[in-house]
Protein backbone atom coordinates (compact mmCIF):
# COMPACT_ATOMS: atom_id res chain seq x y z
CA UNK A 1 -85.28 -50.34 1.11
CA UNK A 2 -82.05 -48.83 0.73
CA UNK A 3 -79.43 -49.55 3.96
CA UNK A 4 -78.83 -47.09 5.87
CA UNK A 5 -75.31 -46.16 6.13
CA UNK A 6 -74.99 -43.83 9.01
CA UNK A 7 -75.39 -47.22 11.24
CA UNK A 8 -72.38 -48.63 10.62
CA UNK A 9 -70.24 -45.90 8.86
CA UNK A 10 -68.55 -43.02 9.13
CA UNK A 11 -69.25 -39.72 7.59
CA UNK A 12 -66.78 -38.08 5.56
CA UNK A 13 -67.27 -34.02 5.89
CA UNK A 14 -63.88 -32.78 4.28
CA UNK A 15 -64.76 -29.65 2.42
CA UNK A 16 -68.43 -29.92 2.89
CA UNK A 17 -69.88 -31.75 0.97
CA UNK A 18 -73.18 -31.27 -1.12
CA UNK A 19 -74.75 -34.78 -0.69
CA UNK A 20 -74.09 -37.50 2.28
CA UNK A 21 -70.93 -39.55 1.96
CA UNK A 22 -69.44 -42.22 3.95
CA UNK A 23 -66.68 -44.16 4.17
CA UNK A 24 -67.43 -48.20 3.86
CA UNK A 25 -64.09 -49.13 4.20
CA UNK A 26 -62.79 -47.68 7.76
CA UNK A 27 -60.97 -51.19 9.03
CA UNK A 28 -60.39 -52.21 5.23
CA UNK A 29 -57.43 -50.35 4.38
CA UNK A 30 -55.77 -51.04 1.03
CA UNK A 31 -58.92 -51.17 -0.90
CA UNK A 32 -60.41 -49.79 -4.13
CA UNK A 33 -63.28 -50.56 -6.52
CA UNK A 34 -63.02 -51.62 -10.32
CA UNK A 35 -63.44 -48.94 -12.74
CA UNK A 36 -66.41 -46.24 -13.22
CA UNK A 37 -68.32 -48.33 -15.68
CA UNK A 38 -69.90 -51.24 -13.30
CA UNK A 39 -71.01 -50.61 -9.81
CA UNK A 40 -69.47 -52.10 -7.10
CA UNK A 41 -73.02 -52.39 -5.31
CA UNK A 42 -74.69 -55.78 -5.90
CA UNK A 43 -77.99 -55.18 -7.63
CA UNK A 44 -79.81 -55.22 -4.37
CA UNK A 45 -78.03 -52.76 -3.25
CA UNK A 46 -76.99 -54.43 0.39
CA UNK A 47 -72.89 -55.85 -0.84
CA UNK A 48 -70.45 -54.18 -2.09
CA UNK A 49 -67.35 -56.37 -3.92
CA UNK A 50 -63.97 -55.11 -3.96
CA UNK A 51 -60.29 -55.56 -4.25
CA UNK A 52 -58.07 -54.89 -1.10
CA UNK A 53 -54.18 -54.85 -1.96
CA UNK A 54 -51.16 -56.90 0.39
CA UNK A 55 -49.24 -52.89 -0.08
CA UNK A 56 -49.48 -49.88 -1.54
CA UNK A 57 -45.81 -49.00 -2.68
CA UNK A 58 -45.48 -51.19 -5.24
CA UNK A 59 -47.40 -53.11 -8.14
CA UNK A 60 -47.76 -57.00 -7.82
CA UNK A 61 -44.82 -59.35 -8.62
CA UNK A 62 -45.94 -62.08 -9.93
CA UNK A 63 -47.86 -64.81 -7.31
CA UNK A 64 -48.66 -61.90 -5.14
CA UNK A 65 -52.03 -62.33 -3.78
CA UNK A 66 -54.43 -60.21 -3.26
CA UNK A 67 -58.27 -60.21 -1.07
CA UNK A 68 -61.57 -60.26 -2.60
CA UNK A 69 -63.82 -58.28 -0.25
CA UNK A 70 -67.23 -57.98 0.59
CA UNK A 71 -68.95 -55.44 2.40
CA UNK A 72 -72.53 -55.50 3.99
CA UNK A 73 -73.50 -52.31 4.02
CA UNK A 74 -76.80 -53.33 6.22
CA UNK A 75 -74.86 -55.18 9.02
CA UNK A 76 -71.50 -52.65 8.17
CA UNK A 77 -69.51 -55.96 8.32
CA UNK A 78 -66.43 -56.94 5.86
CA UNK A 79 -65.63 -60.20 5.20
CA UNK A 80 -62.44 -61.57 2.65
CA UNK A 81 -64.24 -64.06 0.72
CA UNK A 82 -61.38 -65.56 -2.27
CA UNK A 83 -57.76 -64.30 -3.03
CA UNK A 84 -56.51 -62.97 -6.22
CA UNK A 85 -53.14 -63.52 -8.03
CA UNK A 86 -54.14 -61.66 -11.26
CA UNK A 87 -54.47 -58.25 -9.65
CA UNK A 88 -53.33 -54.70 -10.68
CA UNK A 89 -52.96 -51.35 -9.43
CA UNK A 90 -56.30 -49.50 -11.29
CA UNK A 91 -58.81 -52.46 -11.42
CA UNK A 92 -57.96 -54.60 -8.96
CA UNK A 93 -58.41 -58.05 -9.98
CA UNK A 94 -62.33 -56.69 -11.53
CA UNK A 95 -64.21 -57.68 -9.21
CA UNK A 96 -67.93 -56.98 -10.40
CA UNK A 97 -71.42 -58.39 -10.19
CA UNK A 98 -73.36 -60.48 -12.59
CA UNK A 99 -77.41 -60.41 -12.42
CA UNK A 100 -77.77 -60.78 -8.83
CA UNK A 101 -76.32 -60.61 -5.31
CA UNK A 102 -74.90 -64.47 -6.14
CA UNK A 103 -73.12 -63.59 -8.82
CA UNK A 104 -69.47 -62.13 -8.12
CA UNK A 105 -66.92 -62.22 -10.65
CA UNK A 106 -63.23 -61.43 -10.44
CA UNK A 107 -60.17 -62.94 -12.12
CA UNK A 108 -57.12 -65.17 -10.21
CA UNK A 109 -54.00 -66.91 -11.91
CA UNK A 110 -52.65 -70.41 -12.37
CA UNK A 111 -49.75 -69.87 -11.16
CA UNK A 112 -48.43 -73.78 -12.27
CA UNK A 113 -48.79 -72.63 -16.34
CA UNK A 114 -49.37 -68.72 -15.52
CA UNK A 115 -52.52 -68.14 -17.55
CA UNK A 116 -55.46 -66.32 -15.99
CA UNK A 117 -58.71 -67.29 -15.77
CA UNK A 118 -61.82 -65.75 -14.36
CA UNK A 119 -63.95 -67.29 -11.07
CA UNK A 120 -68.09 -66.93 -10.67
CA UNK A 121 -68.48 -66.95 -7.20
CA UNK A 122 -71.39 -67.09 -5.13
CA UNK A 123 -70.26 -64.85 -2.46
CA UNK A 124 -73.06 -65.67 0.02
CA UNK A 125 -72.54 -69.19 0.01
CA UNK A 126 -68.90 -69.59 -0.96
CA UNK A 127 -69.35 -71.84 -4.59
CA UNK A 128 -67.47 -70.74 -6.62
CA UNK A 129 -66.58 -71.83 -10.34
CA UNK A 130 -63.19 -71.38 -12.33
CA UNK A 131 -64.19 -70.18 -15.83
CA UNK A 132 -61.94 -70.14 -18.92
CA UNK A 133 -60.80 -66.38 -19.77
CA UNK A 134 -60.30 -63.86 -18.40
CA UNK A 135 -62.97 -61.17 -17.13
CA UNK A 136 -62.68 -57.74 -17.51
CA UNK A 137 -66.34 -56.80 -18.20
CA UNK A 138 -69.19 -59.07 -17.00
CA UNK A 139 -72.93 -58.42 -19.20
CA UNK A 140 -75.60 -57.26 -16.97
CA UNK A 141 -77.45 -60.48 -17.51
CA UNK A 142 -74.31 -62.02 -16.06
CA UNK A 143 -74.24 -64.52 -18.79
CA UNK A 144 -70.83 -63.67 -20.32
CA UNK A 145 -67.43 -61.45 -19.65
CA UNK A 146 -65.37 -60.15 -22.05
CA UNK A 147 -62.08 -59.47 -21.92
CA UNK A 148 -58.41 -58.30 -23.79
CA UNK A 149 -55.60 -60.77 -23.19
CA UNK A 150 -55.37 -58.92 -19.72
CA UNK A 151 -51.50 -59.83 -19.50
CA UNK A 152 -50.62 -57.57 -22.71
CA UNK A 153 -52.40 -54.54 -21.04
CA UNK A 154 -49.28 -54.03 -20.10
CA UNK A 155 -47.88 -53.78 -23.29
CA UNK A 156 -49.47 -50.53 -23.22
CA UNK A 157 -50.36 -49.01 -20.27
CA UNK A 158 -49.33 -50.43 -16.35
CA UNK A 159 -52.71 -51.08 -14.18
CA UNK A 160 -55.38 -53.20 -15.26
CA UNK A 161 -54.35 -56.64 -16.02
CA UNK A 162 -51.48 -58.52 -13.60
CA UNK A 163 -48.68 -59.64 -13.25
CA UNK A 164 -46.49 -62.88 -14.89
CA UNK A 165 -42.79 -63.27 -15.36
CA UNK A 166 -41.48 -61.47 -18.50
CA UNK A 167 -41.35 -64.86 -20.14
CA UNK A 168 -45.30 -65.87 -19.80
CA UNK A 169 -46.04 -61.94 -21.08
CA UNK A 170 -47.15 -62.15 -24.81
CA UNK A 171 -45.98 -59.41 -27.49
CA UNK A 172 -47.91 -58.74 -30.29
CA UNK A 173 -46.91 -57.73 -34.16
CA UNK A 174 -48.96 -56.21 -36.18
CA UNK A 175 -52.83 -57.14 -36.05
CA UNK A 176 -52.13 -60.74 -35.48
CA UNK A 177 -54.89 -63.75 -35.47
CA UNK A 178 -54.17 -65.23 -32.24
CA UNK A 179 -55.54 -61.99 -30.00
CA UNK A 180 -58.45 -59.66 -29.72
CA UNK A 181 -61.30 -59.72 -27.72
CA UNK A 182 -62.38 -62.65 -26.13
CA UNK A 183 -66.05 -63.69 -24.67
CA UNK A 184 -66.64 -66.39 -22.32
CA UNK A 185 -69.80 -68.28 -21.64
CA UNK A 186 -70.51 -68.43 -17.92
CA UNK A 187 -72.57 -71.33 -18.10
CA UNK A 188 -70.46 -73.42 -19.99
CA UNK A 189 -67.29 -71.99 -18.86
CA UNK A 190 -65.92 -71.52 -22.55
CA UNK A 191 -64.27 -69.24 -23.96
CA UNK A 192 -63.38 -67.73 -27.53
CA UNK A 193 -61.59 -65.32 -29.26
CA UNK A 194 -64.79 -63.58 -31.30
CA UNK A 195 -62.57 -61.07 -33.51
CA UNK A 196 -58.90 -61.17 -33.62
CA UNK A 197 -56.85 -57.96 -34.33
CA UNK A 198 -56.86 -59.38 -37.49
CA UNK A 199 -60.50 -59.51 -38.40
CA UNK A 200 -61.03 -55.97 -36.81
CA UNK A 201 -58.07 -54.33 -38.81
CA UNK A 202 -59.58 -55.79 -42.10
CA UNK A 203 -63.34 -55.82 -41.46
CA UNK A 204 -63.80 -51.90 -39.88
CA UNK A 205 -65.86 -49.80 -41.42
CA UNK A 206 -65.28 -47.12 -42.14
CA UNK A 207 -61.88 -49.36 -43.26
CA UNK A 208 -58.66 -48.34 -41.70
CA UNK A 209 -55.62 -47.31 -43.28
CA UNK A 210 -53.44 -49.38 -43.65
CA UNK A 211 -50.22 -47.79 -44.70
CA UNK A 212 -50.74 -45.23 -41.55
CA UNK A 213 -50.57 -48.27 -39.46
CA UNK A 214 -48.23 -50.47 -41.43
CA UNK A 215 -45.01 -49.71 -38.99
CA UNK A 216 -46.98 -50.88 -35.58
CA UNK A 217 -48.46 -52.92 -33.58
CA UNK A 218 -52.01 -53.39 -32.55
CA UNK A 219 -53.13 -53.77 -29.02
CA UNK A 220 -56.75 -54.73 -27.53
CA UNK A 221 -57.57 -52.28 -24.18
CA UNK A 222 -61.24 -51.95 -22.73
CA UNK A 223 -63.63 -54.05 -23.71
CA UNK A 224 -66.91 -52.62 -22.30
CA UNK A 225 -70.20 -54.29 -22.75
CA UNK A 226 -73.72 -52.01 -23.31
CA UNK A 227 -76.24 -52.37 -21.08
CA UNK A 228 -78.16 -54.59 -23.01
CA UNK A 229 -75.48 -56.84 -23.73
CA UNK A 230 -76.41 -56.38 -27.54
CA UNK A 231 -72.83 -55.06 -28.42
CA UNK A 232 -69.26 -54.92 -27.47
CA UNK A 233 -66.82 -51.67 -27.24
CA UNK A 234 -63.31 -52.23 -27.59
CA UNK A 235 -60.31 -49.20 -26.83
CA UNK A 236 -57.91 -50.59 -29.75
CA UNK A 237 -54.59 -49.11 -29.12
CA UNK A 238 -51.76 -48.96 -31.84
CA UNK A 239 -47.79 -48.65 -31.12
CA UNK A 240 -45.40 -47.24 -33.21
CA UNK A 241 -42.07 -49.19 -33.77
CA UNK A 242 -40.43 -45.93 -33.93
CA UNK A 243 -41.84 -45.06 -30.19
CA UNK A 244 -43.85 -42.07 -30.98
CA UNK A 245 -47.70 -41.63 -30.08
CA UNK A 246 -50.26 -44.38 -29.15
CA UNK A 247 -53.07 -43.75 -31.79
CA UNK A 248 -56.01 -45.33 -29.87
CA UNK A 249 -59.34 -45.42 -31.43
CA UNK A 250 -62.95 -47.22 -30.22
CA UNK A 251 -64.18 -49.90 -31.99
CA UNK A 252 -67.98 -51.61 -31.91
CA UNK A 253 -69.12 -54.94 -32.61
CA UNK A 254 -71.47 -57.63 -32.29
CA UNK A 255 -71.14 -60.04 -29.01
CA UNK A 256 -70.26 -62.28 -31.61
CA UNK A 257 -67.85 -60.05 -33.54
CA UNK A 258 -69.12 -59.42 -36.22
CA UNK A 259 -70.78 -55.48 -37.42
CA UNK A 260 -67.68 -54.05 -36.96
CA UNK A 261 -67.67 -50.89 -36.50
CA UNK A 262 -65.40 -47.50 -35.88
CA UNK A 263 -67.45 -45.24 -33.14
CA UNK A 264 -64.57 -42.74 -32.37
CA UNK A 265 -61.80 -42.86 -35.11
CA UNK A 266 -58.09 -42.35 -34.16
CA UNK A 267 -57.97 -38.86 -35.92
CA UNK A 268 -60.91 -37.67 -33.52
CA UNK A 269 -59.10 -39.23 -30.39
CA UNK A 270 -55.44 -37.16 -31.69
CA UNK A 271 -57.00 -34.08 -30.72
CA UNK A 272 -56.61 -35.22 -27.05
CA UNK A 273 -59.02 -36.91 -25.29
CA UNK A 274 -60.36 -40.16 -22.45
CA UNK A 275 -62.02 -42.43 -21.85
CA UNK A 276 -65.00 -43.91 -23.66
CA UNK A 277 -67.98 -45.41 -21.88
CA UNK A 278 -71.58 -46.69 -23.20
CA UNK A 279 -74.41 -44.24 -22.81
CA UNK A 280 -77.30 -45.96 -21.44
CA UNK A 281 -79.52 -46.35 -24.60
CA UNK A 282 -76.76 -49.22 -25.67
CA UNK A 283 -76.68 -47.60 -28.95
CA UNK A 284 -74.47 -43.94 -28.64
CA UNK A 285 -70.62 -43.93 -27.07
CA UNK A 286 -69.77 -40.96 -25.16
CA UNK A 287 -65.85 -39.60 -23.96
CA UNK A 288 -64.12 -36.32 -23.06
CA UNK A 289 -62.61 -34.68 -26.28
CA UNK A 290 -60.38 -31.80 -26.88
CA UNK A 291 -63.05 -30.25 -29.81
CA UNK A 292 -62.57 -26.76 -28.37
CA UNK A 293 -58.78 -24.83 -27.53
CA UNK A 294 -60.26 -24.20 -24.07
CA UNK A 295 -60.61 -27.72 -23.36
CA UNK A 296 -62.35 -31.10 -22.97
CA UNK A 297 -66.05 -31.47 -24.20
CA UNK A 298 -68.14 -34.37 -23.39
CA UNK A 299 -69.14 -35.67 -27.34
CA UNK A 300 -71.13 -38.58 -28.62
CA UNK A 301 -71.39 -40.84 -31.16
CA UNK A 302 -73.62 -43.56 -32.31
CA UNK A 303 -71.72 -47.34 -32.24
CA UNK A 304 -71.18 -46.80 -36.00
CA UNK A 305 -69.58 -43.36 -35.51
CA UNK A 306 -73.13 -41.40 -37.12
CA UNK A 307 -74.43 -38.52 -35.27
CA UNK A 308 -71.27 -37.01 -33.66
CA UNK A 309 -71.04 -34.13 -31.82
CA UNK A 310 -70.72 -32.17 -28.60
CA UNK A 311 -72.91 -32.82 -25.54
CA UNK A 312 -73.07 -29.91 -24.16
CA UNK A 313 -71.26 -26.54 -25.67
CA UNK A 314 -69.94 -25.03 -22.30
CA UNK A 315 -69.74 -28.30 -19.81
CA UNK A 316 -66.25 -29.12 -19.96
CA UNK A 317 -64.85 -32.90 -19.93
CA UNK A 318 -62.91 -34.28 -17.46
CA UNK A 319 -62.26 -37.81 -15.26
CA UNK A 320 -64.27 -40.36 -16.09
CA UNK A 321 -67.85 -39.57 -17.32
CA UNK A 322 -71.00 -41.61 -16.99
CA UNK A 323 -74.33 -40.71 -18.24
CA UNK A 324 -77.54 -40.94 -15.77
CA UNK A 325 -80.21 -42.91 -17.65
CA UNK A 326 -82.54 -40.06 -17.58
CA UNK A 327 -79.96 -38.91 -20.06
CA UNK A 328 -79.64 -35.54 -18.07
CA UNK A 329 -77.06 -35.86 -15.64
CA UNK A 330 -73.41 -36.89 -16.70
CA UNK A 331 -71.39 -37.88 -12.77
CA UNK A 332 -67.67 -37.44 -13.34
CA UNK A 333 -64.68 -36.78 -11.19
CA UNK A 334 -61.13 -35.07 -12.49
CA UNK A 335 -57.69 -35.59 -12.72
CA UNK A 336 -55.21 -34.04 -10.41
CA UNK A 337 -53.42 -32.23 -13.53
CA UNK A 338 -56.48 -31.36 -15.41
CA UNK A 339 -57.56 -27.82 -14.43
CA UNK A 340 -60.77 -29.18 -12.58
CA UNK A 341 -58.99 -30.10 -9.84
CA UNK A 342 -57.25 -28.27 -7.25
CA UNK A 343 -53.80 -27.65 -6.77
CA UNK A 344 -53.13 -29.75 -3.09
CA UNK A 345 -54.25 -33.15 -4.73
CA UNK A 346 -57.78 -33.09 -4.08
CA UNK A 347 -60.28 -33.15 -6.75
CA UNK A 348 -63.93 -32.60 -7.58
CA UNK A 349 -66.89 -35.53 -8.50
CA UNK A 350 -68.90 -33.25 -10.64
CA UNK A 351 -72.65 -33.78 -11.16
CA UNK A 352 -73.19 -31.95 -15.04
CA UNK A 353 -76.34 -30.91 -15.79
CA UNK A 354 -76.92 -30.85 -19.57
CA UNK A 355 -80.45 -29.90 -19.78
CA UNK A 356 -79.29 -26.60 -18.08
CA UNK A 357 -75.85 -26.54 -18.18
CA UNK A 358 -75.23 -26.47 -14.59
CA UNK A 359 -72.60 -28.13 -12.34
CA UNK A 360 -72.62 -29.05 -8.98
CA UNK A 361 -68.79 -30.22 -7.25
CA UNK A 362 -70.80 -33.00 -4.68
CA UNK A 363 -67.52 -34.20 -3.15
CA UNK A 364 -63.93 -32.92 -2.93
CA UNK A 365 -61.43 -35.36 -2.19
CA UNK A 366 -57.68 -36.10 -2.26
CA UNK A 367 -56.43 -38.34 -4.97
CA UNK A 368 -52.94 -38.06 -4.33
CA UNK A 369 -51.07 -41.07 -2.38
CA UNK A 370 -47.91 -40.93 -0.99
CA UNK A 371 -46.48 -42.73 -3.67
CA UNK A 372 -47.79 -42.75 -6.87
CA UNK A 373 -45.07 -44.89 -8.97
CA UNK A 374 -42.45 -43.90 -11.87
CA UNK A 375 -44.96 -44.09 -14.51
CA UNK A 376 -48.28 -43.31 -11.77
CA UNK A 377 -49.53 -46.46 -12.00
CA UNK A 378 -50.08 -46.45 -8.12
CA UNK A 379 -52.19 -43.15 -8.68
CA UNK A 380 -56.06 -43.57 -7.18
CA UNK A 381 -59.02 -42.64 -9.18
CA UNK A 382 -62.11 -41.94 -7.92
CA UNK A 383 -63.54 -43.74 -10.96
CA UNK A 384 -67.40 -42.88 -9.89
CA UNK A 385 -69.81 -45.34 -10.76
CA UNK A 386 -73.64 -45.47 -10.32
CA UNK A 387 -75.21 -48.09 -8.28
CA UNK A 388 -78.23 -49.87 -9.93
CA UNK A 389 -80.88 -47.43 -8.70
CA UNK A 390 -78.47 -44.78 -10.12
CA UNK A 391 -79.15 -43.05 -7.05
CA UNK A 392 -75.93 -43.64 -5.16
CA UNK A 393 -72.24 -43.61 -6.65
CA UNK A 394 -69.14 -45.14 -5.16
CA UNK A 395 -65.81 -43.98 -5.83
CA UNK A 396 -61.90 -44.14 -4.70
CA UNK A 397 -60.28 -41.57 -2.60
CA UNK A 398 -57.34 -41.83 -0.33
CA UNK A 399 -57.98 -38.88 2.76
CA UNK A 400 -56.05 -40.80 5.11
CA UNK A 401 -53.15 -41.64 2.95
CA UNK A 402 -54.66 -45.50 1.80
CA UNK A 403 -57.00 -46.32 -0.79
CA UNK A 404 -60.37 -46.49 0.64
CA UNK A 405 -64.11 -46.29 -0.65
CA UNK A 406 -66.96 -44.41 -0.67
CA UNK A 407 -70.34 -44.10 -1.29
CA UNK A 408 -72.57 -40.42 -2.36
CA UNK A 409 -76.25 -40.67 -1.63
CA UNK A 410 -76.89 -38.07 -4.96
CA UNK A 411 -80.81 -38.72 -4.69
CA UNK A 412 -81.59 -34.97 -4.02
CA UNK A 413 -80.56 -34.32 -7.54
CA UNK A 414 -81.51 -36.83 -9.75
């Protein structure tokens, strides 16, 4: 049985919304949850684990430490349970569940050498266990994370890796051997790289080309696992020397990298477009697409980059998209720029319908701090992710000018 939230929480009612929402984080200011492709909801549905920030108008220097949260939504109590010192802005320092309610994950720094590594902790009984690696996605199984080298995210985009001092931070040339994606071993603690830059810039198929990318460098972003743990997405992200565009592209594999594959190629991403998530079959990729001059679509492709096309012909694309397993109902929220949203920094989360084409706006809420840093970094997305009944979605807003959380009870319409 589900907790019930109205014991302990408060009701947010700003601009009516369509299903119940409530605030779990009223004392806890400071506080977000990871990204919109793991729930912050332990599979039973009674924690929630997040990341609660020292400030708000700045990113971390390096040693700063942030709090590892958990909330009880049955007793509506919030207790710190570890610190962080490998912490950013977007995803906190990914804190996420494994295959239970004993299974937290999140990543922290050694601040003596300055390399990250990820921790397995047992929130409920405080054991915890240093693995090697980093973590930025855990398998649903909880029996590996995979990760980029989450101190060159940087190299590419501020947010969602940490902070070291310039001399610790890695650059990369080319598609070099010693980076990629990495996978560790929970049990054993191990980790290892399972394709370099290297491997995927050679192996591909369909094969990249290589004079387009000869004057550049290659980056590794996401790294998203499917829900059956059977492969591995990757956002590879290419610089120019000459500082023009980012090509970014999304790459498949094996969890032990090999089958590498191109799911959405570079030339398709051009067009303008975000972020790519795992549809829950495991086998298709999804991601908002400019395919149309009117704007975003919500496509799909299979892992290998077969059977592409649109998901709906008039549903436009926005935020960050997740598909409902019934493989009906697409939850999304919007940017404050994108023409979803409204013009006094609130935006929509957006329940898409695509057997019918329908939308629904369930919540409206502002997404606009008061400071959202040179290169908006410090900005707050809702990021809505479905809990593990897929039910109930928690997402980011910041109403009372500090990042808080909340949870949608969206039952009534799915």
């Amino acid at each position: 049985m589900k907790p019930d939230l109205g014991a302990h929480f408060p009701r947010y009612t700003e601009f009516d919304p369509l299903v119940p929402v409530w605030c779990i984080t009223p004392d806890s200011p400071r506080t977000i949850h990871r990204f919109f492709d793991t729930s912050p909801i332990s599979p039973s549905g009674r924690y929630v684990g997040l990341t609660r920030f020292p400030f708000e108008d700045h990113g971390p220097a390096p040693g700063d430490v942030a709090e590892i949260v958990l909330v009880d939504l049955e007793t509506g109590q919030t207790e710190v349970v570890a610190e962080s010192r490998l912490w950013d802005t977007q995803a906190g320092a990914q804190v996420q569940w494994g295959a239970s309610d004993s299974e937290l994950f999140y990543n922290d720094l050694d601040t003596a050498t300055w390399r990250p590594f990820a921790v397995k902790l047992d929130p409920l009984s405080g054991v915890k266990k240093a693995l090697e690696g980093a973590v930025y996605m855990a398998s649903r199984d909880g029996k590996y994370v995979a990760s980029p080298d989450l101190l060159r995210n940087s190299r590419t985009q501020l947010g969602y890796g940490g902070s070291v001092p310039p001399e610790y931070l890695p650059v990369n040339r080319g598609a070099p051997a010693d980076d990629g994606v990495y996978v560790t071993d929970t049990t054993s603690g191990e980790c290892r790289l399972i394709a370099s830059l290297r491997d995927i810039v050679e192996t591909a198929e369909p094969a990249l080309d290589r004079d387009l990318y000869r004057n550049g460098d290659f980056y590794a972003f996401h790294v998203k696992w499917n829900p059956q743990g059977t492969r591995i997405m990757l956002v590879l992200r290419w610089l120019p020397h000459d500082g023009g565009r980012m090509r970014p592209q999304v790459i498949t594999m094996s969890p032990d990298g090999s089958n590498i594959r191109v799911a959405i190629p570079a030339s398709e991403w051009a067009k303008g477009g975000h972020h790519p998530n795992w549809c829950p079959d495991g086998e298709y990729v999804m991601m908002n697409l400019r395919i149309a001059e009117d704007g975003l679509r919500l496509v799909r492709a299979r892992y290998d980059g077969s059977d592409y096309g649109v998901m709906h012909e008039t549903l436009f694309g926005s935020g960050h998209p997740s598909l409902h397993p019934n493989g009906r109902h697409i939850i999304t929220d919007a940017y404050p720029h994108e023409p979803l949203a409204f013009a006094d920094g609130t935006v929509p989360l957006r329940l898409l319908d695509l057997a019918t084409g329908a939308e629904r706006m369930l919540v409206r809420i502002q997404a606009v701090p008061p400071y959202e840093g040179e290169k908006k970094e410090l900005r707050v997305d809702p990021h809505p992710a479905w809990d593990y009944s897929f039910t109930r979605i928690a997402f980011n807003g910041c109403p009372e000018r500090t990042r808080q959380v909340y949870i949608a009870d969206c039952s009534e319409f799915v």
